[in-house]
N, C-alpha and C. Protein backbone atom coordinates (compact mmCIF):
# COMPACT_ATOMS: atom_id res chain seq x y z
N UNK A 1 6.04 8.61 -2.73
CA UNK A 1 6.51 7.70 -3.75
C UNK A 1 8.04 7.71 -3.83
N UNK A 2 8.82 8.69 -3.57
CA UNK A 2 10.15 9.15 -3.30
C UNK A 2 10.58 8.34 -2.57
N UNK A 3 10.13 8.01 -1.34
CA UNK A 3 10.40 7.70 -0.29
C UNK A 3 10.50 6.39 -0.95
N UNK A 4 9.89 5.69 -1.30
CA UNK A 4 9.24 4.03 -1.72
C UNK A 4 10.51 3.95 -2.61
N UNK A 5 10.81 4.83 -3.32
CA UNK A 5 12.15 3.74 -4.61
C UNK A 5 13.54 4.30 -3.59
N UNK A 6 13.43 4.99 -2.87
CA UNK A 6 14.57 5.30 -1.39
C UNK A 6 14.81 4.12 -0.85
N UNK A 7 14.23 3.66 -0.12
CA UNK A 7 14.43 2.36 0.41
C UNK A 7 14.23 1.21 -0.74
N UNK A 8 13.39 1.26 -1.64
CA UNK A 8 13.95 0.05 -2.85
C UNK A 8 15.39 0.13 -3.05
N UNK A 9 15.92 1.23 -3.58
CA UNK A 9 17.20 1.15 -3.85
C UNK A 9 18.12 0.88 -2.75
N UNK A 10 17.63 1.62 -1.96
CA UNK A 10 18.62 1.22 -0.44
C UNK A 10 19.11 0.31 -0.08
N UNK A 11 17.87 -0.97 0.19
CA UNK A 11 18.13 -1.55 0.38
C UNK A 11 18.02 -3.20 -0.29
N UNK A 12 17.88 -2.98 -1.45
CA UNK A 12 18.68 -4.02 -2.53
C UNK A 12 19.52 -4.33 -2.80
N UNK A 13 20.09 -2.10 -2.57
CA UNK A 13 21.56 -2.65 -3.16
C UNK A 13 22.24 -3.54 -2.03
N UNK A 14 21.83 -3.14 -0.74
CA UNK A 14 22.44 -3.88 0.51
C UNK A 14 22.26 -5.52 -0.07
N UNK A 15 21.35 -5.66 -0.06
CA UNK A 15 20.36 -7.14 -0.28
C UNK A 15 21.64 -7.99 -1.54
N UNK A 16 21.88 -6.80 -2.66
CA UNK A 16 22.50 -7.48 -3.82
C UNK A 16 23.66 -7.45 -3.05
N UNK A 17 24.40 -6.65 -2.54
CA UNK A 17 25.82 -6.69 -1.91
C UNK A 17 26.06 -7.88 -1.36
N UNK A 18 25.03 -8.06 -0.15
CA UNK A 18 25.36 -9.40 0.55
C UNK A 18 25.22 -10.09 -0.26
N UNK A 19 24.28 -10.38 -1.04
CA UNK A 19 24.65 -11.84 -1.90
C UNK A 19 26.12 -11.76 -2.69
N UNK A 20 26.31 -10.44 -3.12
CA UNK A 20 27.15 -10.82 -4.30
C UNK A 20 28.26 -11.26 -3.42
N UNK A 21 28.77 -10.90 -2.23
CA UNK A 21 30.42 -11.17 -1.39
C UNK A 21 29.73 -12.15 -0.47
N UNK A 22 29.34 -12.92 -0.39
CA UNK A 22 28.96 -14.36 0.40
C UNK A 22 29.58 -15.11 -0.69
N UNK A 23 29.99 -16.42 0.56
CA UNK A 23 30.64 -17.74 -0.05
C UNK A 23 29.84 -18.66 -0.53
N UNK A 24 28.55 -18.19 -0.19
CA UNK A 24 27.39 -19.48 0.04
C UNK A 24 27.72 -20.68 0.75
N UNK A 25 28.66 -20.52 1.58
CA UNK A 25 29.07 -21.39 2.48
C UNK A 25 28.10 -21.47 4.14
N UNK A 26 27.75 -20.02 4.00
CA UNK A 26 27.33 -19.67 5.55
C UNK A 26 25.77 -19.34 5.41
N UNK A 27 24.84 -19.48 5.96
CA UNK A 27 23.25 -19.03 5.97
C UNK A 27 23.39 -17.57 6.51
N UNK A 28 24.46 -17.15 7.05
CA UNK A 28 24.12 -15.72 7.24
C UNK A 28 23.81 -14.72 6.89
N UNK A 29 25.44 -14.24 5.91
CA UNK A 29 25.02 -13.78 4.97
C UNK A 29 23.84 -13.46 4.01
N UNK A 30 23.16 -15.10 3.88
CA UNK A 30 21.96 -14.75 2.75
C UNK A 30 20.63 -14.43 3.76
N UNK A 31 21.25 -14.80 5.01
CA UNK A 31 20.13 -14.45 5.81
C UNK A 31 19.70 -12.64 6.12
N UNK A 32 20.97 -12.24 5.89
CA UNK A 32 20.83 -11.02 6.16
C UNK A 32 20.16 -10.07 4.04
N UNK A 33 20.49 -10.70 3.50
CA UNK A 33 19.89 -10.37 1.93
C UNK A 33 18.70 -10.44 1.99
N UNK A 34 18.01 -12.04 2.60
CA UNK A 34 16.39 -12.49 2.49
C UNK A 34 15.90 -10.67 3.68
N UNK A 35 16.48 -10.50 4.64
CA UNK A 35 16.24 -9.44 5.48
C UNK A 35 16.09 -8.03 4.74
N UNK A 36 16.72 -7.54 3.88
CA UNK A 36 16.85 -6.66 3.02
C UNK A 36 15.75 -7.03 1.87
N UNK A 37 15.64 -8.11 1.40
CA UNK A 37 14.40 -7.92 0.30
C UNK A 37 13.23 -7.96 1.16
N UNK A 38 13.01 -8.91 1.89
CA UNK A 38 11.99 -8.80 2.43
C UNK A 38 11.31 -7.34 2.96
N UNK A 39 12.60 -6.49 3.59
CA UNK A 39 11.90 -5.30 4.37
C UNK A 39 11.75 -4.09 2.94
N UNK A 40 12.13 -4.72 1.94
CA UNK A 40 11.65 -3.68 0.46
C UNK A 40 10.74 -3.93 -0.16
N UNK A 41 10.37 -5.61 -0.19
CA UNK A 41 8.63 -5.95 -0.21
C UNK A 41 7.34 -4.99 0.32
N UNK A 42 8.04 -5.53 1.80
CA UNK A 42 6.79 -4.47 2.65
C UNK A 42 7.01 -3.09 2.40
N UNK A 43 7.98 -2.45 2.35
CA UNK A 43 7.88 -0.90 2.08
C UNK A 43 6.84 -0.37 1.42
N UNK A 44 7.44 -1.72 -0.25
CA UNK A 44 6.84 -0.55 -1.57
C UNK A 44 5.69 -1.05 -1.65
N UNK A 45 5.14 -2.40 -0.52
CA UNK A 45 3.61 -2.66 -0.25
C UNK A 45 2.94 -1.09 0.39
N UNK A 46 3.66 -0.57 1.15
CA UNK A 46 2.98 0.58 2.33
C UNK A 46 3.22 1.71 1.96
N UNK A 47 4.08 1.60 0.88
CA UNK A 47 4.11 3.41 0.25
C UNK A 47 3.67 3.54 -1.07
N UNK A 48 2.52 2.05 -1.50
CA UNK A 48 2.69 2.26 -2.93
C UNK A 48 0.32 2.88 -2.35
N UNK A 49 0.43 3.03 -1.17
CA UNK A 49 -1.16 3.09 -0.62
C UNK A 49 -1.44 3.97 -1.01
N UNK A 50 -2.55 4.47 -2.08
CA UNK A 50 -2.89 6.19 -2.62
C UNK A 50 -4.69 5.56 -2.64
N UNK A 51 -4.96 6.91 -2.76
CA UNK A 51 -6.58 7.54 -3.37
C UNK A 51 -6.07 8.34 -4.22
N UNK A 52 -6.75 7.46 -5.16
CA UNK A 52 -7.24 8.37 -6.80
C UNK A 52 -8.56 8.62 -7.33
N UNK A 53 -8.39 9.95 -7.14
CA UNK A 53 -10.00 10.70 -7.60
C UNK A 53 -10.16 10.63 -9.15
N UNK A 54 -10.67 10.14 -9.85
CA UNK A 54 -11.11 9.87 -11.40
C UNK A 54 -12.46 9.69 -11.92
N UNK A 55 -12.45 9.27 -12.58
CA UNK A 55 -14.24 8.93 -12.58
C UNK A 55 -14.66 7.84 -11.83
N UNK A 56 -14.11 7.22 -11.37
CA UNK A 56 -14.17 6.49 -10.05
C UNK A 56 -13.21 6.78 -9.09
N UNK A 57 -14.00 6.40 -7.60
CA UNK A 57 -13.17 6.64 -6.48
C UNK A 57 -12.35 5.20 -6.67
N UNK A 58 -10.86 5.66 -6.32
CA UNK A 58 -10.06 4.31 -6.26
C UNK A 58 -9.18 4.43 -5.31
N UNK A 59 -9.71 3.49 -4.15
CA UNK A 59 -8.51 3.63 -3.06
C UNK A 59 -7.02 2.15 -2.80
N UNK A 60 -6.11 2.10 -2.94
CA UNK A 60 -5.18 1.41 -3.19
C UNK A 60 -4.48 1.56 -1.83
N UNK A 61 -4.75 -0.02 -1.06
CA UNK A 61 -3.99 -0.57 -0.20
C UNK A 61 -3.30 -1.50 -0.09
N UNK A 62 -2.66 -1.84 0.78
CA UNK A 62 -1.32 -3.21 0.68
C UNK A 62 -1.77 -4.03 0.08
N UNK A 63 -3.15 -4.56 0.46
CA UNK A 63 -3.09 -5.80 -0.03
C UNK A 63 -4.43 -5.78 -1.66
N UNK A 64 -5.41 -5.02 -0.66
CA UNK A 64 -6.63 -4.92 -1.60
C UNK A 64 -6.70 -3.37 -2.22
N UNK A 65 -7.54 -3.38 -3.56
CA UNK A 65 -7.99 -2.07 -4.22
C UNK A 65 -9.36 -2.19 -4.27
N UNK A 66 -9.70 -1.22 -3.95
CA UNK A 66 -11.40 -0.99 -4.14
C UNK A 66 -11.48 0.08 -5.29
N UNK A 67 -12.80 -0.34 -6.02
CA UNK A 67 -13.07 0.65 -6.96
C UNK A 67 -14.31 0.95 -6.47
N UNK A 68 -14.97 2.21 -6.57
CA UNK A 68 -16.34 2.43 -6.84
C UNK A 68 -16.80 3.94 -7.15
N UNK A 69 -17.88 4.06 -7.58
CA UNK A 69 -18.45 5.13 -8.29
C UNK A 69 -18.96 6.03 -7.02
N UNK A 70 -18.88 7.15 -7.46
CA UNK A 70 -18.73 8.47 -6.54
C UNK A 70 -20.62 7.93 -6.15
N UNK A 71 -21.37 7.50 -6.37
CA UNK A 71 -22.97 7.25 -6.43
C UNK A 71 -22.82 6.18 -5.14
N UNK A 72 -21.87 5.59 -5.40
CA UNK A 72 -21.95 4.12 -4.24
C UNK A 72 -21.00 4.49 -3.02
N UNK A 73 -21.23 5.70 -2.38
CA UNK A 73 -20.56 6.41 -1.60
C UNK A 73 -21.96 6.55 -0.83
N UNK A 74 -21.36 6.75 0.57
CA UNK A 74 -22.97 6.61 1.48
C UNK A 74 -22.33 7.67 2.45
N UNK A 75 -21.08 7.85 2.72
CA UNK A 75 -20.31 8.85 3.87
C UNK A 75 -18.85 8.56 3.61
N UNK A 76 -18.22 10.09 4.11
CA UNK A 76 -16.97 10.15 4.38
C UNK A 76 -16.59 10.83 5.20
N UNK A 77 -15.64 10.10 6.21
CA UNK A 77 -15.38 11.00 6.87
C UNK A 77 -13.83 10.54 8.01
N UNK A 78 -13.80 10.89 8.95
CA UNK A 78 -12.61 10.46 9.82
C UNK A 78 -13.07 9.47 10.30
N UNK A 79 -11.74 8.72 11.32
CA UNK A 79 -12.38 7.87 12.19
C UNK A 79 -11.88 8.06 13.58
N UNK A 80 -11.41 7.46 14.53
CA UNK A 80 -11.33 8.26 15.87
C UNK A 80 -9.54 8.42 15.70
N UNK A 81 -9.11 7.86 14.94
CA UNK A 81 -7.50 8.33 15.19
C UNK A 81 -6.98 9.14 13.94
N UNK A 82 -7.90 9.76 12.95
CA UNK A 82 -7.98 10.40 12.63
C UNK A 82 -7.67 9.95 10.36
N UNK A 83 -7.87 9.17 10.52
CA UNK A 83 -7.84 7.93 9.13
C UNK A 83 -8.90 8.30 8.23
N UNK A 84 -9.00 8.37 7.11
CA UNK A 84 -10.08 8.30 6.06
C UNK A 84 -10.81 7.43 5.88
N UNK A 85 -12.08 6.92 6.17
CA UNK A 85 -12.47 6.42 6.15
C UNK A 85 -14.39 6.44 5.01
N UNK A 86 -14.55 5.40 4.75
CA UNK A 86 -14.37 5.27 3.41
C UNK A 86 -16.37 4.60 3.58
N UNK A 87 -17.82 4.69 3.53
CA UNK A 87 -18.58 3.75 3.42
C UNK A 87 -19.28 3.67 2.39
N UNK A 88 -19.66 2.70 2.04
CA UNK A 88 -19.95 2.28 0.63
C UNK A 88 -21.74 1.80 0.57
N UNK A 89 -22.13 2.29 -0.04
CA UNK A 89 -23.85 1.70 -0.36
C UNK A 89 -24.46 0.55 0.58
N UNK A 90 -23.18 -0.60 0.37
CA UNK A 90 -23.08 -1.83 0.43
C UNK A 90 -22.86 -1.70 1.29
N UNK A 91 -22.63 -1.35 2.52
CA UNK A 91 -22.39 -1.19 4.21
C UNK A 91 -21.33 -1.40 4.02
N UNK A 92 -20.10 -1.27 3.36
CA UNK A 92 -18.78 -1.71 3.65
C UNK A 92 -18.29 -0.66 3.92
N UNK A 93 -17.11 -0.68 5.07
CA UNK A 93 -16.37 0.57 5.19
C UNK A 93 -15.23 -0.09 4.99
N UNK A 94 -14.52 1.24 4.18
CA UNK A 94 -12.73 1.30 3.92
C UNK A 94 -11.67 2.36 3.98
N UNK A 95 -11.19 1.54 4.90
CA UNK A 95 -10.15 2.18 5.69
C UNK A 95 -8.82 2.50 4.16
N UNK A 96 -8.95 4.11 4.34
CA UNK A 96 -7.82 4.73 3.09
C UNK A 96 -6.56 4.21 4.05
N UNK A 97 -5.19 3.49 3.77
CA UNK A 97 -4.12 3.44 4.34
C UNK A 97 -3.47 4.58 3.97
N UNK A 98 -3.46 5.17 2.85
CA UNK A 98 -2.86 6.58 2.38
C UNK A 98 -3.24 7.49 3.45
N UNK A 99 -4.22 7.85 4.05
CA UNK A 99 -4.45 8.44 4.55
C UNK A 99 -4.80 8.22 6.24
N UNK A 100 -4.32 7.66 6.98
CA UNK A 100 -4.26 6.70 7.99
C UNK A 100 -4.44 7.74 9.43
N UNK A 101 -4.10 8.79 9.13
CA UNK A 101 -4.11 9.68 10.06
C UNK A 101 -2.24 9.53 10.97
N UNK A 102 -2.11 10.51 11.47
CA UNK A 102 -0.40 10.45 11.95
C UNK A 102 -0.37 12.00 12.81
N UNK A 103 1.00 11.97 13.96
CA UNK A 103 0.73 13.09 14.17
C UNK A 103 0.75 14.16 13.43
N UNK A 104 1.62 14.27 12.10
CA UNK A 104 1.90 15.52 11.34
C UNK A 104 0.61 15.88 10.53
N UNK A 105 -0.61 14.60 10.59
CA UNK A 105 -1.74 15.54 9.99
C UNK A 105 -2.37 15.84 10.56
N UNK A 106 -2.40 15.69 11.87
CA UNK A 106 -3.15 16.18 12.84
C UNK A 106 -3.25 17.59 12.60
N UNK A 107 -1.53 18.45 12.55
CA UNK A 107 -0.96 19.77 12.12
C UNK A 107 -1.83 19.98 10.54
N UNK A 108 -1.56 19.31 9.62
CA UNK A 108 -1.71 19.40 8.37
C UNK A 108 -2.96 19.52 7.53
N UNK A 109 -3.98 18.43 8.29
CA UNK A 109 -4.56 18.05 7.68
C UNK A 109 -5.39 17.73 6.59
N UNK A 110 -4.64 16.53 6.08
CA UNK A 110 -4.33 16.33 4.88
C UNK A 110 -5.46 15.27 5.00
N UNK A 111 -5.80 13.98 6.16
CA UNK A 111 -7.60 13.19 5.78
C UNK A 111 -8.34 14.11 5.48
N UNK A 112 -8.41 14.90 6.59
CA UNK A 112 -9.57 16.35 6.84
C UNK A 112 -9.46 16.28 4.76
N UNK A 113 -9.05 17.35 4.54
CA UNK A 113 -9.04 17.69 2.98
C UNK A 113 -9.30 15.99 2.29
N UNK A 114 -8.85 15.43 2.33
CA UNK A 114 -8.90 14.17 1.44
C UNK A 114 -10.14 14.08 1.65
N UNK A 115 -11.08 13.82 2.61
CA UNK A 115 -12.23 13.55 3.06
C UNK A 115 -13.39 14.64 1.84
N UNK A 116 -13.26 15.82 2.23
CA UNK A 116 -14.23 16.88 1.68
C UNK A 116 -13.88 16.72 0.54
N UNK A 117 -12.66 16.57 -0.57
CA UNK A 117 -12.12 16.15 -1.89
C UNK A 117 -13.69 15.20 -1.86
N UNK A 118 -13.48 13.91 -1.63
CA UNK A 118 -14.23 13.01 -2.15
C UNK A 118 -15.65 13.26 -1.73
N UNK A 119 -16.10 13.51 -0.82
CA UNK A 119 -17.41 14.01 -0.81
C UNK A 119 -18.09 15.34 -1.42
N UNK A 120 -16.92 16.59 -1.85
CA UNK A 120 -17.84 16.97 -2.88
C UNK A 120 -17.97 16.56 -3.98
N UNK A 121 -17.01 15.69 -4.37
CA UNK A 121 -17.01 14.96 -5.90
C UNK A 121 -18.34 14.15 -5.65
N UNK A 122 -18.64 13.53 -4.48
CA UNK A 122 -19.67 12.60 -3.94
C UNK A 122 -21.22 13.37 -4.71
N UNK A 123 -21.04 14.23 -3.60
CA UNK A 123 -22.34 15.48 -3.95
C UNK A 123 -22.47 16.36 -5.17
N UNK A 124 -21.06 16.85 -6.19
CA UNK A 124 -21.30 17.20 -7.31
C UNK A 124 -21.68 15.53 -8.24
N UNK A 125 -22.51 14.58 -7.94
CA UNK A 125 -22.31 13.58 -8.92
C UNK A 125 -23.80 13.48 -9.18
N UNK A 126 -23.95 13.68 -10.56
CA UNK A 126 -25.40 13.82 -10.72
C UNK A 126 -26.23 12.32 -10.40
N UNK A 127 -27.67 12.36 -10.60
CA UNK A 127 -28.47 11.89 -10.43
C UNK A 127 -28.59 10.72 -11.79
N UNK A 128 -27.75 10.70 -12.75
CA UNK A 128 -27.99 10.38 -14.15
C UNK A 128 -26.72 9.15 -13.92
N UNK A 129 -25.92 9.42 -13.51
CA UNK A 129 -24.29 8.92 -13.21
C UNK A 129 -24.73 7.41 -12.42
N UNK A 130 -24.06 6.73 -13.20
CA UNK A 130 -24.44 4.92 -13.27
C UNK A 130 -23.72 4.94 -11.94
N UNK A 131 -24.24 4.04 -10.96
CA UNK A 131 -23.83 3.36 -9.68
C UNK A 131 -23.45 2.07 -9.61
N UNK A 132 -21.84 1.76 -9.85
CA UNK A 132 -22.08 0.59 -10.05
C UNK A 132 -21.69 -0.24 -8.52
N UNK A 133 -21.56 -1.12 -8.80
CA UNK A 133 -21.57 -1.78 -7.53
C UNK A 133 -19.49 -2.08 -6.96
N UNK A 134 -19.68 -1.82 -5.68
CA UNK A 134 -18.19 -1.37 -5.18
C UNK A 134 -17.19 -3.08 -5.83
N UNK A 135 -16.04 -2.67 -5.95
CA UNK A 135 -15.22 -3.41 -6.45
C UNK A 135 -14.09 -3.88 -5.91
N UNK A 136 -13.69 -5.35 -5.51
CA UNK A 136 -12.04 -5.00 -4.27
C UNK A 136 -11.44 -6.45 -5.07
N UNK A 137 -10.52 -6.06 -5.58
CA UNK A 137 -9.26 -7.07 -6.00
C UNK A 137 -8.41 -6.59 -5.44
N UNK A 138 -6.91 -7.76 -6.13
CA UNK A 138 -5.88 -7.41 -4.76
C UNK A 138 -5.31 -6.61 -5.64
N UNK A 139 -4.22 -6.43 -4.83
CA UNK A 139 -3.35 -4.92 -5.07
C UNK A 139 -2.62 -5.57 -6.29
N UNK A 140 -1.99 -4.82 -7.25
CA UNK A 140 -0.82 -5.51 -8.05
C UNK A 140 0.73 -4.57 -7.63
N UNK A 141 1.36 -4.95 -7.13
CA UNK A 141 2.80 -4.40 -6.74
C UNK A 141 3.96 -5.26 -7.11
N UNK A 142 4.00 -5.32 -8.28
CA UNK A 142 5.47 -5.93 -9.10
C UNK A 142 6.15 -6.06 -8.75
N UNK A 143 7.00 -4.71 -8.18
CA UNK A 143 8.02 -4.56 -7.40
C UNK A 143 8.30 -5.47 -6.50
N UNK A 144 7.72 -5.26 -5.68
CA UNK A 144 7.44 -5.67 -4.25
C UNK A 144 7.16 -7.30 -4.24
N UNK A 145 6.32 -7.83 -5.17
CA UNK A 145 6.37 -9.12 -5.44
C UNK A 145 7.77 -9.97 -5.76
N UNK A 146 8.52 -9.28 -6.65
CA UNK A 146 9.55 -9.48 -7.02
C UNK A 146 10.49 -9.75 -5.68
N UNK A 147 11.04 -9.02 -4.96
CA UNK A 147 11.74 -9.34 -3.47
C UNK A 147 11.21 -9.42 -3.05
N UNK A 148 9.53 -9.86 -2.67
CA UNK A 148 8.87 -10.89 -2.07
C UNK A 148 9.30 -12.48 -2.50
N UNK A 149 9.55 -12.85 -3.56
CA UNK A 149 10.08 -13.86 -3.94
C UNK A 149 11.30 -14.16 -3.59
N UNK A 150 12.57 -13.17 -3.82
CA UNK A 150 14.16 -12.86 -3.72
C UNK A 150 13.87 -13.39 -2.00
N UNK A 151 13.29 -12.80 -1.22
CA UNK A 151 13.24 -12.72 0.03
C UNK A 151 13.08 -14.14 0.45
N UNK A 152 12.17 -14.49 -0.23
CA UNK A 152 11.81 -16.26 0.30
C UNK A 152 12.70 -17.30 -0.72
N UNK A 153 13.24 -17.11 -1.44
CA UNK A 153 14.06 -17.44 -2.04
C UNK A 153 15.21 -17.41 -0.89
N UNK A 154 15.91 -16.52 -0.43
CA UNK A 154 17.34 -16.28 0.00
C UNK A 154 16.87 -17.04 1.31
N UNK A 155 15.71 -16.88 1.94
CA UNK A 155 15.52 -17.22 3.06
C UNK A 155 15.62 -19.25 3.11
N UNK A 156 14.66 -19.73 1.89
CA UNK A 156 14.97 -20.92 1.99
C UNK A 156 16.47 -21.30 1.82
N UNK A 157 17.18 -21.21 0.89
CA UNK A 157 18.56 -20.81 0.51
C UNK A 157 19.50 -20.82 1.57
N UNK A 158 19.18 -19.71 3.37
CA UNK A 158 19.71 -19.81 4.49
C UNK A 158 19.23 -20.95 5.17
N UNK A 159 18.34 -21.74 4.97
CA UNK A 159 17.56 -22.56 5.74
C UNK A 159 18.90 -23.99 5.25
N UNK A 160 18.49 -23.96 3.93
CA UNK A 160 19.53 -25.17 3.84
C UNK A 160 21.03 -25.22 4.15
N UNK A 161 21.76 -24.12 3.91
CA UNK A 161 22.97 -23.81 4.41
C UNK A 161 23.17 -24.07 5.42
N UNK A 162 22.25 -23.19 6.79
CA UNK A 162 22.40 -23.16 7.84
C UNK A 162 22.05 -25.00 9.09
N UNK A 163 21.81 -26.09 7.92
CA UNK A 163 21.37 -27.18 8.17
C UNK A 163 22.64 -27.87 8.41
């Protein structure tokens, strides 16, 4: 999460710089701002990706969130590059991006553990414990929406300049 307001700040302030010392004479300049929000969109899209263990399993990716109850869990486990992976009652499988697998967890492993986390929560879940049915809306990332806009904003902005 460190990492995620690192490059927010990083590179906004770049993003605000160029705008603020451009003439608005030239598409470059703002071309290089729309470049800076845009690449802070996607960041705090890809570092905002977690699993949260609660009374529901909730896994949070770029685009979509799934909710579902530790009951509507059918398996967990890796997948061949070493990712969390996620199947649901409902035959759906979901791919944790938090947990994506990389070389340093290969060393670490940090799916490995994420994995057994949710499956003993899986297996401590009684027999009484409501199952409800799995859940996927999209992600909400404010942030990131925000110079998602700035980004296509500056970008149309270079489009007309540069005409």
């Amino acid at each position: 999460m460190a990492l995620s307001w690192v490059w927010t700040a990083g590179f906004g302030f770049f993003g605000l710089l160029i705008a603020e010392v451009t003439d608005w004479k030239q598409s470059g300049p703002v071309s290089g701002a729309a470049a800076c929000f845009g690449t802070v969109a996607l960041t705090r899209r890809i570092c905002g990706a977690r699993v949260i263990l609660g009374p529901e399993l909730v896994v949070v990716n770029p685009l979509f969130t799934y909710r579902l109850s530790y009951r509507s869990i059918r398996e967990v486990g890796l997948d061949g590059g070493g990712g969390l992976t996620i199947r649901a009652v409902e035959d759906v499988e979901i791919q944790a991006l938090a947990f994506g697998g990389s070389l340093i967890d290969m060393f670490v492993g940090t799916s490995r553990r994420a994995a057994e986390s949710i499956d003993n929560r899986r297996r401590l879940t009684s027999s009484s414990d409501p199952r409800h049915p799995m859940r996927r809306t999209l992600t909400r990332a404010w942030v990131a929406d925000a110079f998602l806009v700035a980004a296509v904003g500056c970008a149309v902005l270079a489009g007309i300049l540069g005409s």
